[in-house]
C-alpha atoms as a PDB file:
ATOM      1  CA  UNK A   1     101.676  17.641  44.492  1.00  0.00           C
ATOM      2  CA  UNK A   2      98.854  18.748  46.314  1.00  0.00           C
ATOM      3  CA  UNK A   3      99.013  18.423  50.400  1.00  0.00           C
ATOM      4  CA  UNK A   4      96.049  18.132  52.421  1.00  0.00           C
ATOM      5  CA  UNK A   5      95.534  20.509  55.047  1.00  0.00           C
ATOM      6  CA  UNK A   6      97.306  18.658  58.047  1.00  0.00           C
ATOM      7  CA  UNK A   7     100.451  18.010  56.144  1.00  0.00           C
ATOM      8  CA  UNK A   8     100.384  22.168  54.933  1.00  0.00           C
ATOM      9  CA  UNK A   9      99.874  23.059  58.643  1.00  0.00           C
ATOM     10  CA  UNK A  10     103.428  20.640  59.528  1.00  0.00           C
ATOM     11  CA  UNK A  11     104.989  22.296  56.319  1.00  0.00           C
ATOM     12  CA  UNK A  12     104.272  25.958  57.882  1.00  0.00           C
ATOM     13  CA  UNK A  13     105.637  25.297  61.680  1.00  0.00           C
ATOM     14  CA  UNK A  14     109.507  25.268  60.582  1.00  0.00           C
ATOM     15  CA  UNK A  15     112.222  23.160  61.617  1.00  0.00           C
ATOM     16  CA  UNK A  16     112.725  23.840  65.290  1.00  0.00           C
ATOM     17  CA  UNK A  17     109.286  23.519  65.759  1.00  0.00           C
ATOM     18  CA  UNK A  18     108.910  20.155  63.960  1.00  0.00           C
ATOM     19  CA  UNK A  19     111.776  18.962  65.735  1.00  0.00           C
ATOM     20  CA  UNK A  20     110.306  19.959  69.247  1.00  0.00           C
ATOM     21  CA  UNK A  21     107.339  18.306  68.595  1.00  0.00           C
ATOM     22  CA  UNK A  22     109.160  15.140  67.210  1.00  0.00           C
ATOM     23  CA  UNK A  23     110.583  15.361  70.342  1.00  0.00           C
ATOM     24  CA  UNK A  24     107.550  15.891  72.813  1.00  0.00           C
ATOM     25  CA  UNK A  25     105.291  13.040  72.259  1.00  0.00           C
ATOM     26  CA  UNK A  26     107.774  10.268  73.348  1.00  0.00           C
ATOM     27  CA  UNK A  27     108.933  12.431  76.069  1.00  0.00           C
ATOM     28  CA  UNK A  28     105.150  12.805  77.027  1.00  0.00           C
ATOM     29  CA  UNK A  29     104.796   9.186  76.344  1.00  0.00           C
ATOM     30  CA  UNK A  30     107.677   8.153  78.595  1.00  0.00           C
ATOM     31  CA  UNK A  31     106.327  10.587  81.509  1.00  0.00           C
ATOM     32  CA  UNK A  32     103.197   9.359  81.638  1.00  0.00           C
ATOM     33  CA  UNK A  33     104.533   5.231  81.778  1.00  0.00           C
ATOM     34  CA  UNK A  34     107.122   6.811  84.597  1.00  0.00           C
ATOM     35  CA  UNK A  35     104.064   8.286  86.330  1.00  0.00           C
ATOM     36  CA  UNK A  36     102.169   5.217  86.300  1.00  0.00           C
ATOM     37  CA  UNK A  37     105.175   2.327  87.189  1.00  0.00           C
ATOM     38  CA  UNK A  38     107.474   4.045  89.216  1.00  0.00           C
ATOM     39  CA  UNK A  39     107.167   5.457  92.792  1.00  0.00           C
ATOM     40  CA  UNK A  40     106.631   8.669  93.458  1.00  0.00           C
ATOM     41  CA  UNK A  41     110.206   8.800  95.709  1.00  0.00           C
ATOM     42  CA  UNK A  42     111.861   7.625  92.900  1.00  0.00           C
ATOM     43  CA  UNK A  43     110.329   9.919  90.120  1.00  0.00           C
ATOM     44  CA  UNK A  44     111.482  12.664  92.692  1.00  0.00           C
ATOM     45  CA  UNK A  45     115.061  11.717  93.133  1.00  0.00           C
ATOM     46  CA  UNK A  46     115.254  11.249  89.367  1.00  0.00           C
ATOM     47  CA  UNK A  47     113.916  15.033  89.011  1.00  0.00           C
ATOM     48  CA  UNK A  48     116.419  16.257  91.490  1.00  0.00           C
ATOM     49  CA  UNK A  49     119.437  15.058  89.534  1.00  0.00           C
ATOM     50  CA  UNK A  50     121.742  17.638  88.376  1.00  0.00           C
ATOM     51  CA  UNK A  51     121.753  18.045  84.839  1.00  0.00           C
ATOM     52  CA  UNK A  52     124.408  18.720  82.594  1.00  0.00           C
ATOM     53  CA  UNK A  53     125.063  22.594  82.513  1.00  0.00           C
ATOM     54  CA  UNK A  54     124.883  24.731  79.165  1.00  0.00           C
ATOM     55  CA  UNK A  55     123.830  27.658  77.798  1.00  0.00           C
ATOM     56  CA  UNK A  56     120.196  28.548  79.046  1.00  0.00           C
ATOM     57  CA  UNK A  57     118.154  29.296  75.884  1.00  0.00           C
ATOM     58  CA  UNK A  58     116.181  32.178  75.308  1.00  0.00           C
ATOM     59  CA  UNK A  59     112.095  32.954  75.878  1.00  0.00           C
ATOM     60  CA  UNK A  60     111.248  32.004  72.594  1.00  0.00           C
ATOM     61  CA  UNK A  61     112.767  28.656  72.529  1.00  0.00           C
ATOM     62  CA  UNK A  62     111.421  28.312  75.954  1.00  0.00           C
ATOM     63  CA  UNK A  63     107.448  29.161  74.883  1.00  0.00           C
ATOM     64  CA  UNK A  64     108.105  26.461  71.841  1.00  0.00           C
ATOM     65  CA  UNK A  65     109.066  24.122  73.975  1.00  0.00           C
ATOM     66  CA  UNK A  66     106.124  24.191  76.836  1.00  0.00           C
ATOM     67  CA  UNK A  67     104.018  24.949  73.475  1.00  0.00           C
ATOM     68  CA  UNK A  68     105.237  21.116  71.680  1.00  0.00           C
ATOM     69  CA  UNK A  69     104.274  19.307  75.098  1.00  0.00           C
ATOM     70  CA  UNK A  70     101.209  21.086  75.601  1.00  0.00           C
ATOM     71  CA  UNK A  71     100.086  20.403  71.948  1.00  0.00           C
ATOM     72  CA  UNK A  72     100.547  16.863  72.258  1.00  0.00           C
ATOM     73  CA  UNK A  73      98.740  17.388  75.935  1.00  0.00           C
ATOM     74  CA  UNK A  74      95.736  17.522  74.578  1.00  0.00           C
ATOM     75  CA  UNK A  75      95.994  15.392  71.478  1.00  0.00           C
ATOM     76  CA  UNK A  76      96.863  11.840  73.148  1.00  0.00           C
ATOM     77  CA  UNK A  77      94.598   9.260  73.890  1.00  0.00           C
ATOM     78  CA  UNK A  78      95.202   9.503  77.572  1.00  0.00           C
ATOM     79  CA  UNK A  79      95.116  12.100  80.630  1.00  0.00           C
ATOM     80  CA  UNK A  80      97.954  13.983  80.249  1.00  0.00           C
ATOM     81  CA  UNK A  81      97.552  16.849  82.864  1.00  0.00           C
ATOM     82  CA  UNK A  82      99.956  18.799  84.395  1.00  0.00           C
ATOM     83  CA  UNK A  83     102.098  16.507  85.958  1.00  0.00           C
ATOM     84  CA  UNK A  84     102.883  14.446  83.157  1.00  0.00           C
ATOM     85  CA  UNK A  85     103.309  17.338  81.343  1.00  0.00           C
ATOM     86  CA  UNK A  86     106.101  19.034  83.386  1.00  0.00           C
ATOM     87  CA  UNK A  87     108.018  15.995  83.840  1.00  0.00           C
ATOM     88  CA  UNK A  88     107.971  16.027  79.659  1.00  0.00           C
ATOM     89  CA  UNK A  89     109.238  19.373  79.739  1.00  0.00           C
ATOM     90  CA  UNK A  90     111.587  18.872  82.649  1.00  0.00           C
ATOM     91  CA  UNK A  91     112.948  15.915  80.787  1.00  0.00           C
ATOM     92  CA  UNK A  92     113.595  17.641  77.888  1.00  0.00           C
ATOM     93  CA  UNK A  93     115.323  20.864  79.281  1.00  0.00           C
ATOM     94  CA  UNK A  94     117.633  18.649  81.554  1.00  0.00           C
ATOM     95  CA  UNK A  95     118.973  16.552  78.279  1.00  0.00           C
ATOM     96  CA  UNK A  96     119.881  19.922  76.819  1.00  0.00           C
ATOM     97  CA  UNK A  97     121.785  20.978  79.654  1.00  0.00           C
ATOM     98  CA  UNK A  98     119.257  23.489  81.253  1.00  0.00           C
ATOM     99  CA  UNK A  99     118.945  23.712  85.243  1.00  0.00           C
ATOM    100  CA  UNK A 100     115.046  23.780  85.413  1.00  0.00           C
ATOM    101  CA  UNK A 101     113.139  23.217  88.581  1.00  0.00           C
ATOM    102  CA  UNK A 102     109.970  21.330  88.691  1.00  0.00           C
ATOM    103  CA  UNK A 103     107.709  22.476  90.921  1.00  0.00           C
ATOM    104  CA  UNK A 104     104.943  20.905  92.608  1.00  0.00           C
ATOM    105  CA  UNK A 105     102.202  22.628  94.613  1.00  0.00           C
ATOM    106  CA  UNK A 106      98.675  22.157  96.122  1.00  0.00           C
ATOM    107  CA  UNK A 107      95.292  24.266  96.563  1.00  0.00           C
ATOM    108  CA  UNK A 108      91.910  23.801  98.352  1.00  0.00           C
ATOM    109  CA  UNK A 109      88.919  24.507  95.619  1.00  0.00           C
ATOM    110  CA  UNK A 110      85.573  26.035  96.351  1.00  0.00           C
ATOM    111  CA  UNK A 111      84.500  22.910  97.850  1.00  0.00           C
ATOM    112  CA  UNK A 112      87.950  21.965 100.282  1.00  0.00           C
ATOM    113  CA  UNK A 113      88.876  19.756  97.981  1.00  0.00           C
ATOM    114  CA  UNK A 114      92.400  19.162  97.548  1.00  0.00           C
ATOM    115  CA  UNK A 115      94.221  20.378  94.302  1.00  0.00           C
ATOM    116  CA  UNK A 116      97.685  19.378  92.768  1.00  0.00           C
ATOM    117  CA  UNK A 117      99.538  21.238  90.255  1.00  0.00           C
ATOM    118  CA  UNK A 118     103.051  20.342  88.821  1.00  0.00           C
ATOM    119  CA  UNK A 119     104.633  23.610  86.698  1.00  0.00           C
ATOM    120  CA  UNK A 120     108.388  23.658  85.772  1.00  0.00           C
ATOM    121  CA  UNK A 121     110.373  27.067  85.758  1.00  0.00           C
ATOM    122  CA  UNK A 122     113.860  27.606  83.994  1.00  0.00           C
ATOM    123  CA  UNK A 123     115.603  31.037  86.397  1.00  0.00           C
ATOM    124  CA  UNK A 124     112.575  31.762  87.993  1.00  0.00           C
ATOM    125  CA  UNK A 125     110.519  31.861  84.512  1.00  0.00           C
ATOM    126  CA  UNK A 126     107.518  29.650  83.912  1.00  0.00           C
ATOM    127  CA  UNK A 127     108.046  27.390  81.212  1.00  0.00           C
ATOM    128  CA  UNK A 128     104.851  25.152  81.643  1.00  0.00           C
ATOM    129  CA  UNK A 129     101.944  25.436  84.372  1.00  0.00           C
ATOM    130  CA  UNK A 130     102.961  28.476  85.066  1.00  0.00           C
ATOM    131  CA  UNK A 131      99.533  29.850  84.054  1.00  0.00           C
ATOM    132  CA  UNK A 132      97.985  28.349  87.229  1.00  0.00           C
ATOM    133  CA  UNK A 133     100.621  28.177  89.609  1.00  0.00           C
ATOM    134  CA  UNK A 134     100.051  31.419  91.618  1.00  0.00           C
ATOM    135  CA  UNK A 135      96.942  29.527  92.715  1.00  0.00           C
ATOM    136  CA  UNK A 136      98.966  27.301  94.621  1.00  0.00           C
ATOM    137  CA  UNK A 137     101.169  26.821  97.311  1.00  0.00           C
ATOM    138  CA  UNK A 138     105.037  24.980  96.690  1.00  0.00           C
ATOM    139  CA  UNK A 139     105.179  22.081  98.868  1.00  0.00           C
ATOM    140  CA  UNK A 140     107.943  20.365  96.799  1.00  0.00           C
ATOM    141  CA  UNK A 141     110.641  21.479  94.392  1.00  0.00           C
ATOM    142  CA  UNK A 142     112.911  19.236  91.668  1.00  0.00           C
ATOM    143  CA  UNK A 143     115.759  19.404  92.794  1.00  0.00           C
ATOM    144  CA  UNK A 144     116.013  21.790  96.053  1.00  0.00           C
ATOM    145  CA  UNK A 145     116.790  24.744  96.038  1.00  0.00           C
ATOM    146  CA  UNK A 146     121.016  24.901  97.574  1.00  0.00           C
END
């Protein structure tokens, strides 16, 4: 059987990364409705909740994992920036037992216009966002810090 090019290009990621990307879009899906419906105060104190402590995994698994939610990012029908996004990837790490911190931060452009920028770290490493997140200043972490 011949398989057209989409289906050779699922074939050639391997299982974890199939999996993770099973896994992104309805986490993606579910941040964004979350985003939308529910209060900000809530979304935070649902962030801040300790999650369930294992093993932390390692870089690799880490890259694959902002990779799978920033792959569906930009393939969805609908703005899924950075906010949606990190919640996606916070979601995800909390479920698997990893303490990551969401981290939300803002920025005056060229202009003085006010920007926002959501990036989630596991131990101090960037995970998602982290690209642009020098650029801004912290105003608000998920949870705390202790």
């Amino acid at each position: 059987m011949v398989l057209s090019p989409p289906f050779r290009r699922l074939r050639r990621l391997g299982a974890v990364n199939f999996r993770l990307l099973a896994e992104a879009l309805p986490a993606l899906v579910l941040a964004s409705a979350a985003i939308r419906l529910v209060p900000f105060k809530r979304l935070a104190a649902r962030a801040s909740r300790p999650g369930r402590q294992g093993a932390a995994p390692d870089e690799t698994f880490l890259r694959k994992l902002g990779w799978s939610v920033d792959a569906w990012g930009a393939r969805v029908p609908w703005r899924a920036l950075c906010f949606e996004r990190g919640l996606a990837v916070h979601r995800m790490l909390r479920r698997r037992g990893v303490a990551s911190v969401l981290h939300y931060g803002v920025a005056r452009d060229s202009a003085g216009e006010l920007l926002a920028h959501v990036w989630v770290t596991v131990a101090g490493r960037p995970v998602i966002g982290g690209e642009e997140a020098p650029r801004f200043a912290c105003v608000a972490r998920f949870p705390e810090p202790e």
